[in-house]
C-alpha atoms as a PDB file:
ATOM      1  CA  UNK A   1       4.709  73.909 -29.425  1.00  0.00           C
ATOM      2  CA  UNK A   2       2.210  73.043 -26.302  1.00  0.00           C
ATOM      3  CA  UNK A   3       4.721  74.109 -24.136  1.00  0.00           C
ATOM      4  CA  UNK A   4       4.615  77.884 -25.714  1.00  0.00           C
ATOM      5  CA  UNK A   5       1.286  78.038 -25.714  1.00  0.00           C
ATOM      6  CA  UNK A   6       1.088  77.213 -22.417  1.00  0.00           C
ATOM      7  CA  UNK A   7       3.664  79.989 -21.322  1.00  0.00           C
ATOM      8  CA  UNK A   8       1.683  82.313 -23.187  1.00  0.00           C
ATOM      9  CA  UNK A   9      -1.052  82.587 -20.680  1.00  0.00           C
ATOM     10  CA  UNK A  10      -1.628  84.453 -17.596  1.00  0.00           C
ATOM     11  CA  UNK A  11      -2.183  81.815 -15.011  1.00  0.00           C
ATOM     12  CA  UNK A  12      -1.335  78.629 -17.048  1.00  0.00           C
ATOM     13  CA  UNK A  13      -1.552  76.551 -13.713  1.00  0.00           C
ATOM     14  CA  UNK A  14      -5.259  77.826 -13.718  1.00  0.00           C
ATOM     15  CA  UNK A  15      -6.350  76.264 -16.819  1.00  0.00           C
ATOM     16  CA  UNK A  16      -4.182  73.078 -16.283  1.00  0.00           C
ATOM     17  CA  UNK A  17      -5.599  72.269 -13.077  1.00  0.00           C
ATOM     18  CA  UNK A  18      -9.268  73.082 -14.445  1.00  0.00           C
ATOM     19  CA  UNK A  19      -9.276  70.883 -17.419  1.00  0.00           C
ATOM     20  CA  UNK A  20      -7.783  67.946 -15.297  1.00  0.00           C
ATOM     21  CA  UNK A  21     -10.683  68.406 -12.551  1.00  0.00           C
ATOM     22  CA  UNK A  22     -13.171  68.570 -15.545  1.00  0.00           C
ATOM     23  CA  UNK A  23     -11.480  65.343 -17.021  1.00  0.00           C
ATOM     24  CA  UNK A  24     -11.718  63.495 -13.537  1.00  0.00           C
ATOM     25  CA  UNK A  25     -15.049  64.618 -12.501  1.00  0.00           C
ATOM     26  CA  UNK A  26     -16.457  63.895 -15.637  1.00  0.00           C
ATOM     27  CA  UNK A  27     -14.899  59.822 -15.726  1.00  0.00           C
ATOM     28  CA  UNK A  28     -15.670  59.598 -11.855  1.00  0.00           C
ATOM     29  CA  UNK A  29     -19.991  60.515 -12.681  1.00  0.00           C
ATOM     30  CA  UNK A  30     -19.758  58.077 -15.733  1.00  0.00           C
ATOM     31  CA  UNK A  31     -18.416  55.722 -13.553  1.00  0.00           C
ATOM     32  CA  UNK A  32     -21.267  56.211 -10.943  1.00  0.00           C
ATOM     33  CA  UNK A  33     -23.745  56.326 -13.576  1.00  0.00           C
ATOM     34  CA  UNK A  34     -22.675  52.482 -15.000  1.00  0.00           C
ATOM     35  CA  UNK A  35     -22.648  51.515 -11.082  1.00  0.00           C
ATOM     36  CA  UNK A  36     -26.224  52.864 -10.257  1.00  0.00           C
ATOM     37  CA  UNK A  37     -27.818  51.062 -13.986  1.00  0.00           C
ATOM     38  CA  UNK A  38     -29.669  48.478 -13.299  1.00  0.00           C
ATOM     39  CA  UNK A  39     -28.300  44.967 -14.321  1.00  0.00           C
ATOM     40  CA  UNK A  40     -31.980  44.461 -16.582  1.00  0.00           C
ATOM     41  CA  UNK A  41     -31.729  47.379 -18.332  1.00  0.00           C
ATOM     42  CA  UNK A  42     -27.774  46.501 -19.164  1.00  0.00           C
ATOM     43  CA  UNK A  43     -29.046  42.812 -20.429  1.00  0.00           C
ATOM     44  CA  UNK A  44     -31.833  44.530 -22.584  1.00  0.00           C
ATOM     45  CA  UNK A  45     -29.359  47.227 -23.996  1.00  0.00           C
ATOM     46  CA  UNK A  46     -26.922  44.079 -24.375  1.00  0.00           C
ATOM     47  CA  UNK A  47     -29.138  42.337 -26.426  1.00  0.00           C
ATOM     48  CA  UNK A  48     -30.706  44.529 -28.619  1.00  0.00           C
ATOM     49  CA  UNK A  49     -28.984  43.812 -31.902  1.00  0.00           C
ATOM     50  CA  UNK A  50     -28.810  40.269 -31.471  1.00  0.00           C
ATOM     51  CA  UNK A  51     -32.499  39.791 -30.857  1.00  0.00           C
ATOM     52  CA  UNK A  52     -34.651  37.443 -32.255  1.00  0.00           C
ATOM     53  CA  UNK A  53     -37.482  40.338 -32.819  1.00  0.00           C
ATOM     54  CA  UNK A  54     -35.398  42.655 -35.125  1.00  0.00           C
ATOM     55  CA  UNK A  55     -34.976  39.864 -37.289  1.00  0.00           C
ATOM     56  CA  UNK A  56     -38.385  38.718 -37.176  1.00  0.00           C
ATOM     57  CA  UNK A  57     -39.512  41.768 -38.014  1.00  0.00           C
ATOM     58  CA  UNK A  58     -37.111  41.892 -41.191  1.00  0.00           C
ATOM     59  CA  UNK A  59     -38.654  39.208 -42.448  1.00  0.00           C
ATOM     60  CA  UNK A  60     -42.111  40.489 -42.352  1.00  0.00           C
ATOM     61  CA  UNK A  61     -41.359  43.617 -43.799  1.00  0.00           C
ATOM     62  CA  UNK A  62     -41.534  43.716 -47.508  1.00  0.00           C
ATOM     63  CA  UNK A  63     -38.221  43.539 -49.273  1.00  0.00           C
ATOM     64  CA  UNK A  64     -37.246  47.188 -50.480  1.00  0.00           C
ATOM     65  CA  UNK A  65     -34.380  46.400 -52.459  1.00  0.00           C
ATOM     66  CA  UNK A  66     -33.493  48.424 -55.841  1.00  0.00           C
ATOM     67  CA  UNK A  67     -34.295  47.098 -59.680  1.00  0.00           C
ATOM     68  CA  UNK A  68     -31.490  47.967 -61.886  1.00  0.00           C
END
């Protein structure tokens, strides 16, 4: 079924080759991105719903549960 639609367009080799340029370039800047973050900001982010202040702050919050 792919292979029809494929053969179906003018230029197929056009809009192979674009989508797997798209594909790459868009892995290769995510990659680039996770190099360039800094290792502080990746230990905050890593510990954000583990911390000890969300749970803190659970506890000080009044209970909203539901009667009934």
């Amino acid at each position: 079924m792919f292979k029809q639609f494929i053969q179906n367009f003018a230029d197929s080799r056009i809009y192979l080759i674009s989508s797997l340029w798209l594909f790459l370039i868009f892995f290769i800047l995510v990659a680039v991105m996770l190099i360039r973050m800094k290792k502080k900001h990746i230990e905050y982010m890593s510990n954000l719903p583990l911390s000890d202040d969300d749970e803190t702050n659970r506890s000080d919050s009044p209970s909203t549960t539901n009667a009934g």
